[in-house]
C-alpha atoms as a PDB file:
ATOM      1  CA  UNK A   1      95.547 145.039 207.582  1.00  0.00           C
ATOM      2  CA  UNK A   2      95.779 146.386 204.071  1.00  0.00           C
ATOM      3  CA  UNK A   3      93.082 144.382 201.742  1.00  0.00           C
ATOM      4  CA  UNK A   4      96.219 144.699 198.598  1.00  0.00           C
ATOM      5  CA  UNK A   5      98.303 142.910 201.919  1.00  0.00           C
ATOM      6  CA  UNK A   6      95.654 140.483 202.556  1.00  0.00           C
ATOM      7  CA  UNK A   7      95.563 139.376 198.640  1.00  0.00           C
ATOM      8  CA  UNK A   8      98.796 139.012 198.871  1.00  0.00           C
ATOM      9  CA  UNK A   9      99.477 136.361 201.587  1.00  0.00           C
ATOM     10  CA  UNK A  10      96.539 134.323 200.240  1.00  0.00           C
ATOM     11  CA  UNK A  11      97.543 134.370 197.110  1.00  0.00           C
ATOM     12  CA  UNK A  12     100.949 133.631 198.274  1.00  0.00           C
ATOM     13  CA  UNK A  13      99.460 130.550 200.294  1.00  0.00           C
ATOM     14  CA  UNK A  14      97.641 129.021 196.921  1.00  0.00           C
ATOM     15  CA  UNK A  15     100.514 129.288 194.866  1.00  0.00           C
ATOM     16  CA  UNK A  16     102.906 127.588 197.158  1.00  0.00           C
ATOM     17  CA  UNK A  17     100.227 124.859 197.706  1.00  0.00           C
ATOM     18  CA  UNK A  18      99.245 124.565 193.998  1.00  0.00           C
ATOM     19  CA  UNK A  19     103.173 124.084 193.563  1.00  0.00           C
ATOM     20  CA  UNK A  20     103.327 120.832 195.811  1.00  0.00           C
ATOM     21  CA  UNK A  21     100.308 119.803 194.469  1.00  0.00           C
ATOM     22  CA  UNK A  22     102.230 119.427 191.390  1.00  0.00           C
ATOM     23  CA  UNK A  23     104.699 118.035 192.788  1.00  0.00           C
ATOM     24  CA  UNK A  24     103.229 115.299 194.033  1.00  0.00           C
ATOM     25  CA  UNK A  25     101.083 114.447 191.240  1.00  0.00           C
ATOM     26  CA  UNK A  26     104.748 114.663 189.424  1.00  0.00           C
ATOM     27  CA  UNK A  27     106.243 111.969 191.891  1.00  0.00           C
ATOM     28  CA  UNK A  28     103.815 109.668 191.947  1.00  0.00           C
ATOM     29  CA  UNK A  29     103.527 109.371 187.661  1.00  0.00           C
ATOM     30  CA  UNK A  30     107.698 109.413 187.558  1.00  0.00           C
ATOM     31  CA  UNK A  31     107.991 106.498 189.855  1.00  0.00           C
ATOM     32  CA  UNK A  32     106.169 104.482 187.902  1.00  0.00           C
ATOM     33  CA  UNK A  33     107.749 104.847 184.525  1.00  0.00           C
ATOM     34  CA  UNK A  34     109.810 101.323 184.679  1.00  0.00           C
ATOM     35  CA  UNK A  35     107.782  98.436 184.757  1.00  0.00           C
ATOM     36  CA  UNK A  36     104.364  99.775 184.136  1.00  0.00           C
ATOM     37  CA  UNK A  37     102.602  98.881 180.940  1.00  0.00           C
ATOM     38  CA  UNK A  38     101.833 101.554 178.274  1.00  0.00           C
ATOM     39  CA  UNK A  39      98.163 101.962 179.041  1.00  0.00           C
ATOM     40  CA  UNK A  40      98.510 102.695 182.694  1.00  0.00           C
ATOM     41  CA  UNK A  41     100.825 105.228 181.998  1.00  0.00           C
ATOM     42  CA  UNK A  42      98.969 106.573 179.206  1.00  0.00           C
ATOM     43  CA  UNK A  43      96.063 106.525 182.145  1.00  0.00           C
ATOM     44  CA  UNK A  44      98.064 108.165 184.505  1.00  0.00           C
ATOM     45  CA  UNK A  45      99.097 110.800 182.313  1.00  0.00           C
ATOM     46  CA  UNK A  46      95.344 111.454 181.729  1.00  0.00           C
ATOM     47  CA  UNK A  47      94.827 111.755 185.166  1.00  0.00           C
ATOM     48  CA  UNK A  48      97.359 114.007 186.041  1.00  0.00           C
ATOM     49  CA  UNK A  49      96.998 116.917 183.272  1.00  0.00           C
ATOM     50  CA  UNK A  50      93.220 116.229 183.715  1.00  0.00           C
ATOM     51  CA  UNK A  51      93.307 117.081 188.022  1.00  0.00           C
ATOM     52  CA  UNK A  52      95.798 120.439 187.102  1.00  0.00           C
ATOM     53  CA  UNK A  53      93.531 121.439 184.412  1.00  0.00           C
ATOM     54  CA  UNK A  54      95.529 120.988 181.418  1.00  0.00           C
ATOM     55  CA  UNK A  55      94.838 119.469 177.565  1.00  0.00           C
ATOM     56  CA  UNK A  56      95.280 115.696 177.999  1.00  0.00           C
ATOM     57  CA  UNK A  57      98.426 114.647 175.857  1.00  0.00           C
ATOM     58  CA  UNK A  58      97.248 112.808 172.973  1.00  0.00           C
ATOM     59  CA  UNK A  59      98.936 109.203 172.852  1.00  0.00           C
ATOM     60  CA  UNK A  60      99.803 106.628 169.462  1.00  0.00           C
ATOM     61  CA  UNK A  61      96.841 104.089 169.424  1.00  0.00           C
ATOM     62  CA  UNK A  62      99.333 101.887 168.618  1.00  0.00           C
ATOM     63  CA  UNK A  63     100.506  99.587 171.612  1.00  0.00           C
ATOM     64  CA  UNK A  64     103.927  99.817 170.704  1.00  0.00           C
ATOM     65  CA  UNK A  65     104.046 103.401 169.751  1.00  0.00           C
ATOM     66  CA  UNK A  66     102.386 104.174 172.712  1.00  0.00           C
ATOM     67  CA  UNK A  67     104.716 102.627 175.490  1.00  0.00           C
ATOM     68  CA  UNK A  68     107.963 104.044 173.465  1.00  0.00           C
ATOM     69  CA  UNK A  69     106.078 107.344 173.220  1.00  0.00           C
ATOM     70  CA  UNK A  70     105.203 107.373 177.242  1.00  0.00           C
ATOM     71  CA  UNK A  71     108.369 106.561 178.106  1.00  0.00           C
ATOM     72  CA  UNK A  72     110.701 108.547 176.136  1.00  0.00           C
ATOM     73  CA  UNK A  73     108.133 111.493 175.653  1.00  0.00           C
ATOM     74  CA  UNK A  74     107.959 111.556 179.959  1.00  0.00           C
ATOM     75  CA  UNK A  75     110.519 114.018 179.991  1.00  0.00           C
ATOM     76  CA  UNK A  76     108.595 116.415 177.592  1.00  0.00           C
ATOM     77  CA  UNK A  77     105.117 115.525 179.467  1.00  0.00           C
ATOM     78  CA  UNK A  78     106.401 116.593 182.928  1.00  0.00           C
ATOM     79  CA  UNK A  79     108.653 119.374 181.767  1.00  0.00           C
ATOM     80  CA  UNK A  80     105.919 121.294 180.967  1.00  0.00           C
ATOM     81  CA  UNK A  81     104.545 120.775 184.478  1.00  0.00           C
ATOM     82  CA  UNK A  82     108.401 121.780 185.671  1.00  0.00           C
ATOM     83  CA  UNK A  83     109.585 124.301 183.805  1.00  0.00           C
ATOM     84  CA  UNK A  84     107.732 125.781 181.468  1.00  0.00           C
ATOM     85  CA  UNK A  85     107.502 129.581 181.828  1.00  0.00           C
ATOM     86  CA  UNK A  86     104.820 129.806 179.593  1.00  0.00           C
ATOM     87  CA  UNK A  87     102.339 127.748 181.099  1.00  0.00           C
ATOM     88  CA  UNK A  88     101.124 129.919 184.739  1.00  0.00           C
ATOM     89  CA  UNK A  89     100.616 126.449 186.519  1.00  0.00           C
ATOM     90  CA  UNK A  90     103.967 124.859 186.226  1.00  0.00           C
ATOM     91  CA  UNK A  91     106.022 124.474 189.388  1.00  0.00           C
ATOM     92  CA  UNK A  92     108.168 127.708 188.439  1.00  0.00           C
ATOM     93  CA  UNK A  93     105.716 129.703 187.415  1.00  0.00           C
ATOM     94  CA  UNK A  94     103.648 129.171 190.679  1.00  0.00           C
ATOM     95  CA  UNK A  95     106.982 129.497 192.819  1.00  0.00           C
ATOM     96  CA  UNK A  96     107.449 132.722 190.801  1.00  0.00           C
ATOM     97  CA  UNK A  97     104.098 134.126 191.653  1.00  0.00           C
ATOM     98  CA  UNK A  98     104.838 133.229 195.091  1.00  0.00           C
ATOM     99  CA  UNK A  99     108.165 134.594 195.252  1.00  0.00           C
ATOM    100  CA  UNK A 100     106.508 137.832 193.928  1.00  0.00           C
ATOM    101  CA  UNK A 101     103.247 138.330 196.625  1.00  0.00           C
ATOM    102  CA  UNK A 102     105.935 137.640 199.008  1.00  0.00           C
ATOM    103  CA  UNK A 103     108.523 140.481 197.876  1.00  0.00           C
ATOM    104  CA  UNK A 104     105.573 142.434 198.481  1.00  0.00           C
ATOM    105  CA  UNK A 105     105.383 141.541 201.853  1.00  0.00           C
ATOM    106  CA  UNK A 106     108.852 141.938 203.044  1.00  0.00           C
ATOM    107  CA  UNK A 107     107.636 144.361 206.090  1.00  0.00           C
ATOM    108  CA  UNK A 108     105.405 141.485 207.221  1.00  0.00           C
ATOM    109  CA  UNK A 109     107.364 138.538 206.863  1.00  0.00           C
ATOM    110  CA  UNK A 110     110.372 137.271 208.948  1.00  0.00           C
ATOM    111  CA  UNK A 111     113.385 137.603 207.456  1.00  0.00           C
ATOM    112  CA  UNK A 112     113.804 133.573 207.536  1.00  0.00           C
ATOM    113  CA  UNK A 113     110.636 132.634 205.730  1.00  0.00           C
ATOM    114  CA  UNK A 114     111.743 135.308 202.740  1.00  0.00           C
ATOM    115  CA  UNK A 115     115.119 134.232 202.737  1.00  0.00           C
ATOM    116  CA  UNK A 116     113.620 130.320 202.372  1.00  0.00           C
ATOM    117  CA  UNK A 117     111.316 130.874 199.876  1.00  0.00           C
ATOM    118  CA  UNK A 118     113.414 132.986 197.784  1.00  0.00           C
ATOM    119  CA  UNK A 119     116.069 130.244 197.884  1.00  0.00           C
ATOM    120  CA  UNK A 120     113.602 127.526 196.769  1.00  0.00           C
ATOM    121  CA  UNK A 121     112.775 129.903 193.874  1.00  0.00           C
ATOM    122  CA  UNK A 122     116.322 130.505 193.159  1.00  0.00           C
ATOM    123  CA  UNK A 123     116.818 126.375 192.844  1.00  0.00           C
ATOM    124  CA  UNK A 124     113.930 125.545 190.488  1.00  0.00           C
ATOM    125  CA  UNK A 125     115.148 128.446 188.659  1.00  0.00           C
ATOM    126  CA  UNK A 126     118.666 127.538 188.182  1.00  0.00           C
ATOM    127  CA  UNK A 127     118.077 123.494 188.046  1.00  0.00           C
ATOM    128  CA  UNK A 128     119.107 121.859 184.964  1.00  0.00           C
ATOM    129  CA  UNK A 129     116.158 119.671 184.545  1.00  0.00           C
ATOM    130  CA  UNK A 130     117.849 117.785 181.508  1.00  0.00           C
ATOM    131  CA  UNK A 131     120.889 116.644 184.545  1.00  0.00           C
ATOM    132  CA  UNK A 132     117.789 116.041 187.373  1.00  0.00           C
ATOM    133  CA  UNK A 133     116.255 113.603 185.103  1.00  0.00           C
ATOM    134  CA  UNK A 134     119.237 111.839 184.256  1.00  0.00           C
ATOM    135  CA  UNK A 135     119.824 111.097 187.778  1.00  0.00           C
ATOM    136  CA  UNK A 136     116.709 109.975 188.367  1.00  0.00           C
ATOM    137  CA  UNK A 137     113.234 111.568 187.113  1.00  0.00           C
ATOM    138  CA  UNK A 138     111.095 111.687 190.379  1.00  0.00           C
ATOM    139  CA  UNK A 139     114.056 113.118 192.217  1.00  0.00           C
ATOM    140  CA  UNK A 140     113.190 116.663 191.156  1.00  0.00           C
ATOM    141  CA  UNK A 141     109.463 116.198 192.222  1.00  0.00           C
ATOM    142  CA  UNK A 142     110.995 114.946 195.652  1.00  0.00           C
ATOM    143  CA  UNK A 143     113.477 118.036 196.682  1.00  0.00           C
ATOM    144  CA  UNK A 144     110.509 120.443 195.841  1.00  0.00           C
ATOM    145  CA  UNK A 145     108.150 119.035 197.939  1.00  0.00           C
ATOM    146  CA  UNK A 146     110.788 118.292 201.007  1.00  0.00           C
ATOM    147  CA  UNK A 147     111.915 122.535 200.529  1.00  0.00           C
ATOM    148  CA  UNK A 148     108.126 123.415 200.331  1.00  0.00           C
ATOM    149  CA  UNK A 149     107.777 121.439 203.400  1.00  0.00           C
ATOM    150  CA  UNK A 150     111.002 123.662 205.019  1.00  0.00           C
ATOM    151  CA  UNK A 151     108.988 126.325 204.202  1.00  0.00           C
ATOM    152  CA  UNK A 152     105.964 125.461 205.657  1.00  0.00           C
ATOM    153  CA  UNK A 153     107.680 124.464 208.675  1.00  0.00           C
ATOM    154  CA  UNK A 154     109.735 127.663 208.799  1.00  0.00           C
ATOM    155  CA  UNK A 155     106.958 129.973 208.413  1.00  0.00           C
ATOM    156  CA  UNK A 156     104.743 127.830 211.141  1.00  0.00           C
ATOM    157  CA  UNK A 157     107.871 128.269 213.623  1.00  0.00           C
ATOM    158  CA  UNK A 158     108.750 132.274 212.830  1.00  0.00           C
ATOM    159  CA  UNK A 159     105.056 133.717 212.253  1.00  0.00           C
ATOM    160  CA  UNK A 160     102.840 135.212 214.578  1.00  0.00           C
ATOM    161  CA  UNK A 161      99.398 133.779 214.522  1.00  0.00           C
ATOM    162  CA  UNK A 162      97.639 137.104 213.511  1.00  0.00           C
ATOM    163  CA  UNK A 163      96.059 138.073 210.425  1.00  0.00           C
ATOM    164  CA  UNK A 164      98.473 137.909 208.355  1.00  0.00           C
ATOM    165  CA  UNK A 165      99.217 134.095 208.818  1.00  0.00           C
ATOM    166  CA  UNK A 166      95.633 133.258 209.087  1.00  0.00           C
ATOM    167  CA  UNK A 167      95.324 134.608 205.090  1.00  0.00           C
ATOM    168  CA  UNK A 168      98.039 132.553 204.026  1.00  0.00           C
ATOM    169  CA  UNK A 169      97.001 129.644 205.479  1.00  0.00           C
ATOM    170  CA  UNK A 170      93.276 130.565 204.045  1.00  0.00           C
ATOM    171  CA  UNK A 171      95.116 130.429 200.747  1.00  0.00           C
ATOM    172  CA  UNK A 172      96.510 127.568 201.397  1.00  0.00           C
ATOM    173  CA  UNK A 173      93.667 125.364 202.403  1.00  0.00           C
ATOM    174  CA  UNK A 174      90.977 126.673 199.842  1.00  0.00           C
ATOM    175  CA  UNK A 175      93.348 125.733 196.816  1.00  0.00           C
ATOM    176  CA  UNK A 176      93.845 121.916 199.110  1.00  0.00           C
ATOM    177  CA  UNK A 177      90.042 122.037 199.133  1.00  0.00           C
ATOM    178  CA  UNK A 178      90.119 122.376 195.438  1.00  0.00           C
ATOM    179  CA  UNK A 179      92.409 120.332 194.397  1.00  0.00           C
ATOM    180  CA  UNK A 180      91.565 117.607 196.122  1.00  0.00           C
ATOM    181  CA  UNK A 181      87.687 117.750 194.980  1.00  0.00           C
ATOM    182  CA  UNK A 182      89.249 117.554 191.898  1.00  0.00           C
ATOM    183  CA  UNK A 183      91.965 114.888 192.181  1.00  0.00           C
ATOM    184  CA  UNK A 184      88.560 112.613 194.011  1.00  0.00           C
ATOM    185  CA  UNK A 185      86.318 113.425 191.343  1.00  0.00           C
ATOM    186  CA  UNK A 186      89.147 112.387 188.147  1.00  0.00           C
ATOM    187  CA  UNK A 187      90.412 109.150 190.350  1.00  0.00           C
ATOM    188  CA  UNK A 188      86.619 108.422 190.500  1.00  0.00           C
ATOM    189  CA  UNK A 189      85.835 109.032 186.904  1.00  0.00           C
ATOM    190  CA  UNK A 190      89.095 106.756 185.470  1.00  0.00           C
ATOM    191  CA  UNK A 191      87.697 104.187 188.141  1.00  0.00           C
ATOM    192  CA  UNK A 192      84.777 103.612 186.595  1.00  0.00           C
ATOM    193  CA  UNK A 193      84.346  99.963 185.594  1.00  0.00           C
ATOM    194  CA  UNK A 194      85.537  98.989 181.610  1.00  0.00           C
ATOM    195  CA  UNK A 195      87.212  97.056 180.328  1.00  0.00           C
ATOM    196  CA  UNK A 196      90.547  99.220 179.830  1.00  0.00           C
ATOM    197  CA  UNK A 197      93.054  99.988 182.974  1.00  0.00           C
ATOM    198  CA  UNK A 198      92.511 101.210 186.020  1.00  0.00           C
ATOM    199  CA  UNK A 199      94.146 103.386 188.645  1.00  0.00           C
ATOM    200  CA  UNK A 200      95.017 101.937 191.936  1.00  0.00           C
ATOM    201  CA  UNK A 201      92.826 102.930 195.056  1.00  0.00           C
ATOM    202  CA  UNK A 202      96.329 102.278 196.866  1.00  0.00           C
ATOM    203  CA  UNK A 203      97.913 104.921 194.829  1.00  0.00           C
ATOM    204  CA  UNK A 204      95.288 107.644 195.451  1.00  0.00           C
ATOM    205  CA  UNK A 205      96.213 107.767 199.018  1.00  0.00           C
ATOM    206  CA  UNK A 206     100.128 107.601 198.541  1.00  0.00           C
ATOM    207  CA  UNK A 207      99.541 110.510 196.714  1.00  0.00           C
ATOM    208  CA  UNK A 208      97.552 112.023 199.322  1.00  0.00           C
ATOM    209  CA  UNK A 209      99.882 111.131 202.109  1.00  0.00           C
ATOM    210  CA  UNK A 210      97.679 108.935 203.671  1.00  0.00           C
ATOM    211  CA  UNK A 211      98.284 105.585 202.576  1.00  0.00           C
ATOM    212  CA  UNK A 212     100.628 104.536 206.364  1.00  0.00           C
ATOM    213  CA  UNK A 213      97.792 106.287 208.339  1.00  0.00           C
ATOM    214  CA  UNK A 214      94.731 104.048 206.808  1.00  0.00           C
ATOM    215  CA  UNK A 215      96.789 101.089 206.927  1.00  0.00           C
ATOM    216  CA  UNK A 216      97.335 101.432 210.804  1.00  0.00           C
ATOM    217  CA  UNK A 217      93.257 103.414 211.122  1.00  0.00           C
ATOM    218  CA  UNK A 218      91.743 100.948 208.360  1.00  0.00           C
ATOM    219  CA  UNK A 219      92.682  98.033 207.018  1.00  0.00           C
ATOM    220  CA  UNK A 220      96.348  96.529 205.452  1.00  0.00           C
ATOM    221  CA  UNK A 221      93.658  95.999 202.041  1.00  0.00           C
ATOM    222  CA  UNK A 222      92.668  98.644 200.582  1.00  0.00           C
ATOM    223  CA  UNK A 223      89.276  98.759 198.984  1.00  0.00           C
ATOM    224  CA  UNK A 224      87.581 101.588 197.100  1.00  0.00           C
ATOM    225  CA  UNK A 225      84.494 103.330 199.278  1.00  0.00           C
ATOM    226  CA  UNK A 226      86.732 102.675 202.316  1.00  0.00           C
ATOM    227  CA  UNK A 227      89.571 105.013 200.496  1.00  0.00           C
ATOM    228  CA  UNK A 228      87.444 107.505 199.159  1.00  0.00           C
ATOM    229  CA  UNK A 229      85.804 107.790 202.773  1.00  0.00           C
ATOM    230  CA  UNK A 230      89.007 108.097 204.483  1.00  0.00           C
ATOM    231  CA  UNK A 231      90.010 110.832 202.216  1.00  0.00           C
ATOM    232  CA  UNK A 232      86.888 113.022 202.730  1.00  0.00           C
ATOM    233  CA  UNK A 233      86.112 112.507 206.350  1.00  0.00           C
ATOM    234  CA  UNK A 234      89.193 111.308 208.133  1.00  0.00           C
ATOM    235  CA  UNK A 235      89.645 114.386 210.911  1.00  0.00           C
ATOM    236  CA  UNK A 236      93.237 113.350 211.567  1.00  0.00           C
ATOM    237  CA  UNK A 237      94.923 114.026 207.620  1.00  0.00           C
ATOM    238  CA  UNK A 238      95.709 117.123 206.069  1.00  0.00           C
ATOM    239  CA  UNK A 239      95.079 116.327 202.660  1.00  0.00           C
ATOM    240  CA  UNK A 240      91.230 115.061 204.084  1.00  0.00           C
ATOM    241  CA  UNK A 241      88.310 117.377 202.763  1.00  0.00           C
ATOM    242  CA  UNK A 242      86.818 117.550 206.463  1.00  0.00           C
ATOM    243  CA  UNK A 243      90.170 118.399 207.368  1.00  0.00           C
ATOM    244  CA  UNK A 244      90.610 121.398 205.203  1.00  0.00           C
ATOM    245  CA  UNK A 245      86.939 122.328 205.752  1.00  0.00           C
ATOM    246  CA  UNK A 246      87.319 122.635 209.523  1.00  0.00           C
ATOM    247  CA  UNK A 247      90.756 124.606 209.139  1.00  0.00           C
ATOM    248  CA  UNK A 248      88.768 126.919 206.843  1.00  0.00           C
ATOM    249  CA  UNK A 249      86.070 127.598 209.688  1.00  0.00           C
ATOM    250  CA  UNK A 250      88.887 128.382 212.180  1.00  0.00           C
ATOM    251  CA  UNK A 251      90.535 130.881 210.104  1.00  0.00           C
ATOM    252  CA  UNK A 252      87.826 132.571 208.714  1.00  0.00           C
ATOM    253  CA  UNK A 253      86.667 132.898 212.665  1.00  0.00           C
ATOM    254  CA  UNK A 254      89.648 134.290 213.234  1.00  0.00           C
ATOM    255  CA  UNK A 255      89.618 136.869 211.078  1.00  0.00           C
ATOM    256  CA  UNK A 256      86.382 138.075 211.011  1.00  0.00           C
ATOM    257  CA  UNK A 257      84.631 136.775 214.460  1.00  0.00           C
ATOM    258  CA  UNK A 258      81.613 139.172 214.361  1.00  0.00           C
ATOM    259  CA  UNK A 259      80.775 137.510 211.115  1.00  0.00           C
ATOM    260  CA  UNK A 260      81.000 133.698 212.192  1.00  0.00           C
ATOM    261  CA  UNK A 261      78.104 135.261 214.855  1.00  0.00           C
ATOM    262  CA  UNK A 262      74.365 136.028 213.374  1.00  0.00           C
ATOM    263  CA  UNK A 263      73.871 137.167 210.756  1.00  0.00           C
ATOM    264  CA  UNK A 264      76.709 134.970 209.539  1.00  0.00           C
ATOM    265  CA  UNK A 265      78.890 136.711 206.408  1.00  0.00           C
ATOM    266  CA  UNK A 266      78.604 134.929 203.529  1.00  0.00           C
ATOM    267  CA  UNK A 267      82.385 133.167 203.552  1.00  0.00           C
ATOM    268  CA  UNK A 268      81.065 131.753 207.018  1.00  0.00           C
ATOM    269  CA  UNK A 269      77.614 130.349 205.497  1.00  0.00           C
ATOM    270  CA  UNK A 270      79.296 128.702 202.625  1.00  0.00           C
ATOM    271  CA  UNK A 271      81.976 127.511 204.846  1.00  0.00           C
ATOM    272  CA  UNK A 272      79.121 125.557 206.633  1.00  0.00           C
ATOM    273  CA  UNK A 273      77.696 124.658 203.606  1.00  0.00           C
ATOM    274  CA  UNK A 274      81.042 122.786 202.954  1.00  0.00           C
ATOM    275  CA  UNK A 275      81.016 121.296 205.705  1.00  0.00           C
ATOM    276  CA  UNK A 276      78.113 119.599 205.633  1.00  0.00           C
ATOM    277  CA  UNK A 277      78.592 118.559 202.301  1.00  0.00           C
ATOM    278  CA  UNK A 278      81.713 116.924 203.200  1.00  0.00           C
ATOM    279  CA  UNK A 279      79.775 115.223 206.266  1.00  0.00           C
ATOM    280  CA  UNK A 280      76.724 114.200 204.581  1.00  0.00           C
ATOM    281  CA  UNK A 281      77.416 113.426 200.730  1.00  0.00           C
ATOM    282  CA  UNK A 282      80.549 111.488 199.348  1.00  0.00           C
ATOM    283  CA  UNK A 283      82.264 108.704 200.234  1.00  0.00           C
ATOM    284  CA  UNK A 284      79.268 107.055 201.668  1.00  0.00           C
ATOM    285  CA  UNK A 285      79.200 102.945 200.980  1.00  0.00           C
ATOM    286  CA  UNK A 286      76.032 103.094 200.052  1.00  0.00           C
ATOM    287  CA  UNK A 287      75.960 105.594 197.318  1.00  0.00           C
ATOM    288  CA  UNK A 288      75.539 105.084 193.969  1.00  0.00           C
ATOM    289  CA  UNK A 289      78.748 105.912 191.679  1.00  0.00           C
ATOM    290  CA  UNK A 290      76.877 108.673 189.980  1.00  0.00           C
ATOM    291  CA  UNK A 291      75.701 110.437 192.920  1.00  0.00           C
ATOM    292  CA  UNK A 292      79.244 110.290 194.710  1.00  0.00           C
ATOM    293  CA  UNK A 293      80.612 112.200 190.984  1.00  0.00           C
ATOM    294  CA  UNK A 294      77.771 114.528 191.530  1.00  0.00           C
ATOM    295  CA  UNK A 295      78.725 115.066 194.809  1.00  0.00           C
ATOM    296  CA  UNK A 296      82.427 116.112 194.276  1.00  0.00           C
ATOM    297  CA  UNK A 297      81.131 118.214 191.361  1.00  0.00           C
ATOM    298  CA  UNK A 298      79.188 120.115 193.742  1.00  0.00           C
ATOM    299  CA  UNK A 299      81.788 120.335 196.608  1.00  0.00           C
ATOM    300  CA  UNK A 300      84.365 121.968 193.670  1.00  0.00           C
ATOM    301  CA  UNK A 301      81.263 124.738 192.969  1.00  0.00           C
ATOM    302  CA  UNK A 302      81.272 125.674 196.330  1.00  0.00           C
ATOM    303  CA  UNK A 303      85.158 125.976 196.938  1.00  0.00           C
ATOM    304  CA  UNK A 304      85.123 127.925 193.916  1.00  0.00           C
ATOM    305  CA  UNK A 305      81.807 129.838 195.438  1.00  0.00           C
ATOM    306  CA  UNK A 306      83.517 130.302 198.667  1.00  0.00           C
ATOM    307  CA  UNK A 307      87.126 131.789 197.070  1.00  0.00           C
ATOM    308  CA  UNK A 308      84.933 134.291 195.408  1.00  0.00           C
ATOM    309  CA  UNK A 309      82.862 135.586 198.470  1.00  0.00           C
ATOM    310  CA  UNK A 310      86.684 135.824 200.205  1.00  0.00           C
ATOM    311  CA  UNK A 311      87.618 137.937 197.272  1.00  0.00           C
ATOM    312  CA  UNK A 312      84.234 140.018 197.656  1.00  0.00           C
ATOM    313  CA  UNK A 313      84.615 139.915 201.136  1.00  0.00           C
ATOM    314  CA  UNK A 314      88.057 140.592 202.441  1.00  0.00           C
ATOM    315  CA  UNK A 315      89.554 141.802 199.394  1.00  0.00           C
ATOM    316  CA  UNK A 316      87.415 143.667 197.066  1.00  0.00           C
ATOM    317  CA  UNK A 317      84.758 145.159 199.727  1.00  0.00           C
ATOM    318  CA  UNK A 318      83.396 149.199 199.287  1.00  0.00           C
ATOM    319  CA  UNK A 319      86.187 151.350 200.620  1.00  0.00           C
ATOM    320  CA  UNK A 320      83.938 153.135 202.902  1.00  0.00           C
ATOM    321  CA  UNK A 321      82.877 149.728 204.513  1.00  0.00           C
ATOM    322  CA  UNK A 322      86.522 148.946 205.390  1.00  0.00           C
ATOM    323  CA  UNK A 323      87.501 145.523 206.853  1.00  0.00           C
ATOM    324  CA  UNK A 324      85.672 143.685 209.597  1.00  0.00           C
ATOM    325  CA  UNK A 325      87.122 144.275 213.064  1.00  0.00           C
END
C-alpha cells in the first residue's frame, strides 16, 4: 500500500487511542471530586497533566484555597483536556486529527467505521460541555470512551485483516505502549514514600481496566509490586505492557515477514528489545524503587526508538527501495 496511506491509518490508530487515554485519565480524576481531600486532588491533578505531558496546574498553598480552588477550578482543569482547540492533545483535537487521516482514507475504509467515527467527532464537537458537567462531570469522560469502544468494535467486525488494519492497530498499540510506560513511571514517582498523599495502587488498575481481573487472578488486597507486576506482565490485559509488546511483534510480522526473518529489520530488533525489557526489568519484587523508575524510563526510550524506526521504515524509506513485500 501507499506509504502517505500507511501514515495515515497509524496515525489514525494513535490518535483515537491517545483520545481514550484521556478519557480515562479524565474519569477516574472527575469521580473523585466529592469527598476527597484537597491534597489528593491537587495530587491527582499532578498526575494526570504530568502522564499527558502537560504544565502541572499550579495550586494555592493554602489548605483552604486549595480545596475551593480544586473543586470549583475542575471544570477549567479538565476543559482544557476536553475541549480546547488550541491545545493538539485534548480529546477534540485528537478526534479531529483522527477524523482527518480517516477522510483520507475513505477508499479503504468501510463505509460503517467512517460513518462511526465521524459521528463521534460530530458529538464532542457539538457537546455543550458547560450542560455535560452540570449533569454530572465524569459523564462526558464516560460516553467518549463507550463510542471509542463502538468504534473499535465496529472497525474489528467490518475490516479485513490486511495491511491496512494491521497499521492502525500498530498505531494503536505503540501510543498504549507509551502511555502506559508513562502513566507506570508518574504513579511510581507520586508513590514514593513522604510524608504528603499518596495515590492508590487500587486506582492505578481501575484506570487501567484491570482492577476485576487481578482481584479474581491475584488477590481481593491489593498491594504495590503485585500491581505494578500485573500491569507489565499479565498476558491476558490489554492495557498490560507484555500485552501490547506481543501485539506489536504480530503486526509488525505481518506486515513485513521477510524482516521478522535474519537479518531482522530494525522495528523487529527493537520490538524484541521491548520485549525483553518488559520480561526481565520492572515490576520485579525484588527491585529496588530506583531501578524499577529506571526501568520504565528506559522502556519509554525504546517505544519512542521503535515509533521512529516505523517512521524510517514503513513510512519515510528511499523511493527506489519501495515497501517490503
Amino acid at each position: 500500500m501507499l506509504a502517505r496511506a500507511a501514515a495515515d491509518f497509524y496515525w489514525m490508530g494513535r490518535y483515537l487511542e491517545r483520545t481514550e487515554h484521556t478519557a480515562r485519565l479524565l474519569e477516574f480524576q472527575l469521580t473523585r471530586l466529592v469527598d476527597t481531600p484537597a491534597d489528593q486532588l491537587a495530587l491527582g491533578w499532578r498526575v494526570v497533566y504530568t502522564t499527558l505531558g502537560h504544565p502541572v496546574p499550579l495550586v494555592p498553598t493554602d489548605a483552604d484555597e486549595a480545596e475551593v480552588f480544586l473543586i470549583a477550578d475542575a471544570y477549567t482543569l479538565a476543559g482544557t483536556l476536553v475541549e480546547d482547540v488550541t491545545n493538539p492533545n485534548s480529546m477534540i483535537s485528537c478526534w479531529s486529527q483522527a477524523r482527518e487521516n480517516a477522510r483520507q482514507l475513505r477508499p479503504w475504509l468501510p463505509v460503517r467505521v467512517w460513518t462511526c467515527l465521524n459521528q463521534g467527532f460530530m458529538w464532542i464537537r457539538d457537546c455543550d460541555f458547560a450542560r455535560a458537567w452540570a449533569e454530572g462531570p465524569a459523564e462526558l469522560a464516560l460516553e467518549a470512551i463507550d463510542r471509542l469502544h463502538l468504534l473499535v468494535g465496529v472497525v474489528d467486525a467490518m475490516m479485513s485483516r490486511d495491511d491496512a488494519w494491521r497499521f492502525m492497530e500498530l498505531g494503536r498499540l505503540v501510543e498504549r505502549l507509551q502511555h502506559q510506560a508513562v502513566l507506570l513511571d508518574t504513579w511510581v514517582r507520586a508513590g514514593q514514600p513522604s510524608d504528603g498523599p499518596r495515590l492508590s495502587w487500587s486506582d492505578l488498575l481501575r484506570v487501567c481496566r484491570a482492577y476485576e481481573l487481578y482481584r479474581r487472578r491475584r488477590s481481593i488486597q491489593v498491594r504495590r509490586e503485585s500491581a505494578i507486576g500485573f500491569l507489565v506482565r499479565n498476558p491476558e490485559l490489554p492495557r498490560s505492557l507484555r500485552f501490547a509488546v506481543h501485539r506489536i511483534e504480530q503486526l509488525l510480522s505481518g506486515i513485513d515477514p521477510r524482516g521478522a526473518r535474519y537479518p531482522l529489520a530494525a522495528p523487529h530488533r527493537m520490538a524484541i528489545r521491548l520485549a525483553a525489557s518488559v520480561e526481565m526489568d520492572p515490576g520485579d519484587e525484588d527491585q529496588t524503587r530506583g531501578s524499577e523508575l529506571d526501568s520504565f524510563s528506559v522502556l519509554l526510550r525504546d517505544s519512542r526508538q521503535l515509533h521512529d524506526l516505523i517512521m524510517a521504515t514503513y513510512v519515510n524509506y528511499p523511493v527506489e527501495r519501495g515497501l517490503p513485500s
